[in-house]
Protein backbone atom coordinates (compact mmCIF):
# COMPACT_ATOMS: atom_id res chain seq x y z
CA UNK A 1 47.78 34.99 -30.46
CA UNK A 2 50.74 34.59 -28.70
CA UNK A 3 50.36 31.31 -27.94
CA UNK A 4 49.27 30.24 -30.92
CA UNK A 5 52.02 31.62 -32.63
CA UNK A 6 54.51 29.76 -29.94
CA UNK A 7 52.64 26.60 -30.35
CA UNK A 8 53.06 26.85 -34.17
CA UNK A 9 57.03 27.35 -33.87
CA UNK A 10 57.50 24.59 -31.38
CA UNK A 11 55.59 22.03 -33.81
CA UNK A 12 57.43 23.09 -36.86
CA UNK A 13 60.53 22.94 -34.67
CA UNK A 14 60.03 19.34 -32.83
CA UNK A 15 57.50 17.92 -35.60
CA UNK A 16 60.84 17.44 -37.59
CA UNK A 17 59.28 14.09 -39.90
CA UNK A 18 61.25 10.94 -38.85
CA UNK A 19 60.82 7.22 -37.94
CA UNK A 20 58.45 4.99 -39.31
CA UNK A 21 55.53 7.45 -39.75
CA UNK A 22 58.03 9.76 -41.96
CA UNK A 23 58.70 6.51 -44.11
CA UNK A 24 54.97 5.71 -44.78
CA UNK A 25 54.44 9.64 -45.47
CA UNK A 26 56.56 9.37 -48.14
CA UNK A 27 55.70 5.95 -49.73
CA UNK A 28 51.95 6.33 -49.49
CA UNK A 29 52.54 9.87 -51.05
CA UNK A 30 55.20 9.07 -53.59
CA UNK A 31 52.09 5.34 -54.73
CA UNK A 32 48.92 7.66 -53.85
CA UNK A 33 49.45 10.79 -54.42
CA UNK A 34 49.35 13.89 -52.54
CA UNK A 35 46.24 13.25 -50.83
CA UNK A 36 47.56 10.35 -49.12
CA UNK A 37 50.34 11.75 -47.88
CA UNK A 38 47.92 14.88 -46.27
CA UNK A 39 46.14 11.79 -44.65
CA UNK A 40 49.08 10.03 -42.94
CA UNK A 41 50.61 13.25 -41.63
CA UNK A 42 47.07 14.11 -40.44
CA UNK A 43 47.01 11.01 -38.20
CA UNK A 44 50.78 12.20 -36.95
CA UNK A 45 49.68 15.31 -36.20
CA UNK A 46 46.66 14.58 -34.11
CA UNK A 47 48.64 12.22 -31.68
CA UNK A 48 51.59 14.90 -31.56
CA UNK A 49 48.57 17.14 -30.74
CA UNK A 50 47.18 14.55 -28.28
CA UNK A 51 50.42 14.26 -26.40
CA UNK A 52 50.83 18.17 -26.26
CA UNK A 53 47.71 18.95 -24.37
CA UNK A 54 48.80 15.63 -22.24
CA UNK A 55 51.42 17.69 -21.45
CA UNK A 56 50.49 21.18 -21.45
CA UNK A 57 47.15 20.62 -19.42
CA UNK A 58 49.28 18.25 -16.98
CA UNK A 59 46.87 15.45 -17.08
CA UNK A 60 48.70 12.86 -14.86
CA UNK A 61 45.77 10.23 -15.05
CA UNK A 62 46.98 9.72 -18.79
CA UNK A 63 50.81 10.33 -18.86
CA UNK A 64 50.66 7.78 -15.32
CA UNK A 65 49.40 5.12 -17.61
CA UNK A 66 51.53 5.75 -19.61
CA UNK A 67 54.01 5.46 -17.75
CA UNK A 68 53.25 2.21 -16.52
CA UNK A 69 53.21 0.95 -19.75
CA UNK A 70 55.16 2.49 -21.76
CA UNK A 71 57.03 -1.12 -22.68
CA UNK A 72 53.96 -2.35 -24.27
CA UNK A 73 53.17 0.42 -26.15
CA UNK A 74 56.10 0.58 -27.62
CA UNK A 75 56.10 -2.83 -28.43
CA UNK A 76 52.34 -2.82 -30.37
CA UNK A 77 53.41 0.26 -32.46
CA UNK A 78 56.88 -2.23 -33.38
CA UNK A 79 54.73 -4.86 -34.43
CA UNK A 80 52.23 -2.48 -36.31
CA UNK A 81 55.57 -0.94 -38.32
CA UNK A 82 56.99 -4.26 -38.71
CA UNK A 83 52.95 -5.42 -40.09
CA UNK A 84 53.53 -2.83 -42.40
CA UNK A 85 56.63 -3.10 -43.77
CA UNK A 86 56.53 -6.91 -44.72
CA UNK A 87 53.07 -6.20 -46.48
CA UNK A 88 55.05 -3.63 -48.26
CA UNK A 89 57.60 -6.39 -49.26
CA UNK A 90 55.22 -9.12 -50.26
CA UNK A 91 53.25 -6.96 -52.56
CA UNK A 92 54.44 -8.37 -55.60
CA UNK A 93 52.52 -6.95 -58.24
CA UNK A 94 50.77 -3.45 -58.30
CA UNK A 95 47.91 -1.91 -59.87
CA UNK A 96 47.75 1.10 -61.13
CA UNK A 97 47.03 3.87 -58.66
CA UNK A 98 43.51 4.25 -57.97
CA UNK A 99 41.66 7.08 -55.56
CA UNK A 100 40.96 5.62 -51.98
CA UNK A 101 37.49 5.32 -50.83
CA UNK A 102 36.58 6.78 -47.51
CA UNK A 103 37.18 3.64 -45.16
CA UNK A 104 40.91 3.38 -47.23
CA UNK A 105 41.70 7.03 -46.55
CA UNK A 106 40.11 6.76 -42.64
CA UNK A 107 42.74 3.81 -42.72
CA UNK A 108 45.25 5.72 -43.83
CA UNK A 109 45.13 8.62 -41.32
CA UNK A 110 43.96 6.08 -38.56
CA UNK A 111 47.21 3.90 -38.80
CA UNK A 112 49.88 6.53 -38.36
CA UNK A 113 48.02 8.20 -35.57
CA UNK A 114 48.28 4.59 -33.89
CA UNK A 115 52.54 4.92 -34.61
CA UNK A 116 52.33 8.10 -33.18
CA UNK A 117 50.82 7.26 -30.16
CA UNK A 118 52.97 4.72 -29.55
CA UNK A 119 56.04 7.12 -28.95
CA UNK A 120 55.01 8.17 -25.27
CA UNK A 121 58.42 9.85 -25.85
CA UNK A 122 56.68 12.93 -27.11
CA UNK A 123 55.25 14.15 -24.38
CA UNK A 124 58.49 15.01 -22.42
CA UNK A 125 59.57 16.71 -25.89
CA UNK A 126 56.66 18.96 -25.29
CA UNK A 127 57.05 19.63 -21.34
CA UNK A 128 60.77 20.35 -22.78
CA UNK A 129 59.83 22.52 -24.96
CA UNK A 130 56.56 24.27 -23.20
CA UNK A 131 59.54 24.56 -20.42
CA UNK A 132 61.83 26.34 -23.15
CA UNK A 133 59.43 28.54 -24.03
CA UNK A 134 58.28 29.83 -20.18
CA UNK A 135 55.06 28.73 -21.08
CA UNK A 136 53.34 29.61 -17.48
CA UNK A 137 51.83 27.22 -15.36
CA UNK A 138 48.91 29.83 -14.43
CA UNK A 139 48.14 30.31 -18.13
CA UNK A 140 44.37 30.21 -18.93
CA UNK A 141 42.77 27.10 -20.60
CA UNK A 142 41.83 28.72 -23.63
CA UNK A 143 46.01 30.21 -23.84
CA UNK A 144 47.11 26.34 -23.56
CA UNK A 145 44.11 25.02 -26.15
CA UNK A 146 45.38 27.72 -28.65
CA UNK A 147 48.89 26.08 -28.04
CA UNK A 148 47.64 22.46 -28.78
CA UNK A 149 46.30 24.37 -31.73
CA UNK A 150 49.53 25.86 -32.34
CA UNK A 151 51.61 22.46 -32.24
CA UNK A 152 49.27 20.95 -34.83
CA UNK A 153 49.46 23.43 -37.62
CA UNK A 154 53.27 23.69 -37.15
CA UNK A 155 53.98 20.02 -36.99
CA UNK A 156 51.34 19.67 -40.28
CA UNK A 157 53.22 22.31 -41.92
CA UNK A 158 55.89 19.59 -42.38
CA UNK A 159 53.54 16.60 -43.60
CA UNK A 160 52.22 19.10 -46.24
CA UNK A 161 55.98 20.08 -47.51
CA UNK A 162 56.50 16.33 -47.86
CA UNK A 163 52.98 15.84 -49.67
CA UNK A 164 54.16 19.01 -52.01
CA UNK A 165 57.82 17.51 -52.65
CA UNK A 166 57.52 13.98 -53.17
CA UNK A 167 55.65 14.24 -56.47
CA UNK A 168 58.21 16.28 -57.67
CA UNK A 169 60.83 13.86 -56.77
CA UNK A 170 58.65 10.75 -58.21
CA UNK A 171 58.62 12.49 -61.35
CA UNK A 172 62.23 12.80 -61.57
CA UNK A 173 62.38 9.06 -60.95
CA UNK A 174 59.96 7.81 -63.14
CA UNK A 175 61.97 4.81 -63.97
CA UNK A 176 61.73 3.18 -60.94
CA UNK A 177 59.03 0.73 -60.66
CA UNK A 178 56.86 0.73 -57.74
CA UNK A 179 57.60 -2.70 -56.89
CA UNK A 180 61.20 -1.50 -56.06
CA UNK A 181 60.17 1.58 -54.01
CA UNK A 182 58.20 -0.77 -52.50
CA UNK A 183 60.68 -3.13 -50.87
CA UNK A 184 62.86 -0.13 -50.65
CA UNK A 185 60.20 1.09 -47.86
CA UNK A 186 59.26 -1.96 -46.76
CA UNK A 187 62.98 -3.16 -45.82
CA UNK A 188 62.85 0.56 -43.72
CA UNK A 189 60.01 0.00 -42.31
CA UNK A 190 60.75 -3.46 -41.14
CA UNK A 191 64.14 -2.29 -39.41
CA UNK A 192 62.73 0.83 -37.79
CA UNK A 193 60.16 -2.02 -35.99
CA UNK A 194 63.10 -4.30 -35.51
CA UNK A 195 64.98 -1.26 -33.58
CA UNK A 196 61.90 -0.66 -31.27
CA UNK A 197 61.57 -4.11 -30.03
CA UNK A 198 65.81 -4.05 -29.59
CA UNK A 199 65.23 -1.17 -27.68
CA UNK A 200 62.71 -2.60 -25.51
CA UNK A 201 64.58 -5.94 -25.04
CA UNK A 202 67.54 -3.99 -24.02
CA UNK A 203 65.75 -1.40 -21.77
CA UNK A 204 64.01 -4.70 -20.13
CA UNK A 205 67.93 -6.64 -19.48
């Protein structure tokens, strides 16, 4: 339990929502509803997950490819924010909200778990904070599987305070149209790919 209960603290601690997949959290959720948002932090939370037992199980196969090409992974989640956020601003004209089908929603949870795995960052976050926390490098599997399990709930615990806030904000701001908030996340979305392909331009000079 102890680990669990460690896990949870260092996901609600590190799974602070940020970046691109925090900016489509809150769009999709503030358009779709609450549903959607529960989707897209889903997908964050199962590559934060992935990432953490990366880490915690020390599986250098995986973090070595990484590794070794960590440019280009970087550089495919840029283009799949930067994807996103001009369809955002080219979407003139919007229906009204309807529920997602199974293969939309799929979509929805599929795509940010693609962003998130494109931030090899995160798995030195986790060996920093498994570190942090002495977690012990002769702990049993099933202690470092109930830590993975751990780091999921607590980083989800933030996706599901976004999906339980933004509604509440959206109602405030009823008057804006969604075309606006639209190319309001869009415009983010298309600078926070623009900054990851700076990045890797200037880590490559």
């Amino acid at each position: 339990m102890r680990y669990l209960l460690q896990g949870i603290l260092i996901g609600v601690i590190f799974g602070v929502p940020g970046g691109a997949i925090g900016a489509l959290t809150v769009q999709r959720t503030f358009y779709y509803g609450r549903r959607a948002g529960l989707l897209t932090g889903l997908g964050s939370s199962f590559a934060d997950s992935f990432y953490a037992c990366v880490g915690i199980f020390g599986i250098t196969l995986i973090s070595d490819f990484i590794g070794r090409h960590e440019t280009v992974i970087h550089m495919a989640g840029g283009s799949l924010i930067l994807f996103m956020g001009i369809r955002l601003l080219l979407r003139k004209k919007e229906p009204e909200p309807m529920k997602k089908n199974v293969a939309e929603s799929a979509g929805m949870c599929l795509s940010s778990f693609v962003i998130g795995m494109t931030n090899p960052a995160t798995i030195l976050i986790f060996l920093l904070a498994f570190s942090y926390f002495g977690i012990s490098a002769g702990a049993m599997a099933v202690q470092r599987l109930l830590m993975v399990c751990g780091v999921f709930c607590g980083t989800y615990i933030w996706w599901g305070l976004i999906a339980a806030v933004v509604p509440i904000i959206k109602k405030r701001t009823a008057k804006f149209k969604i075309s606006y908030m639209n190319r309001v996340f869009g415009t983010l979305l298309c600078l926070l790919g623009a900054i990851v392909f700076v990045k890797c331009f200037l880590e490559y000079v």
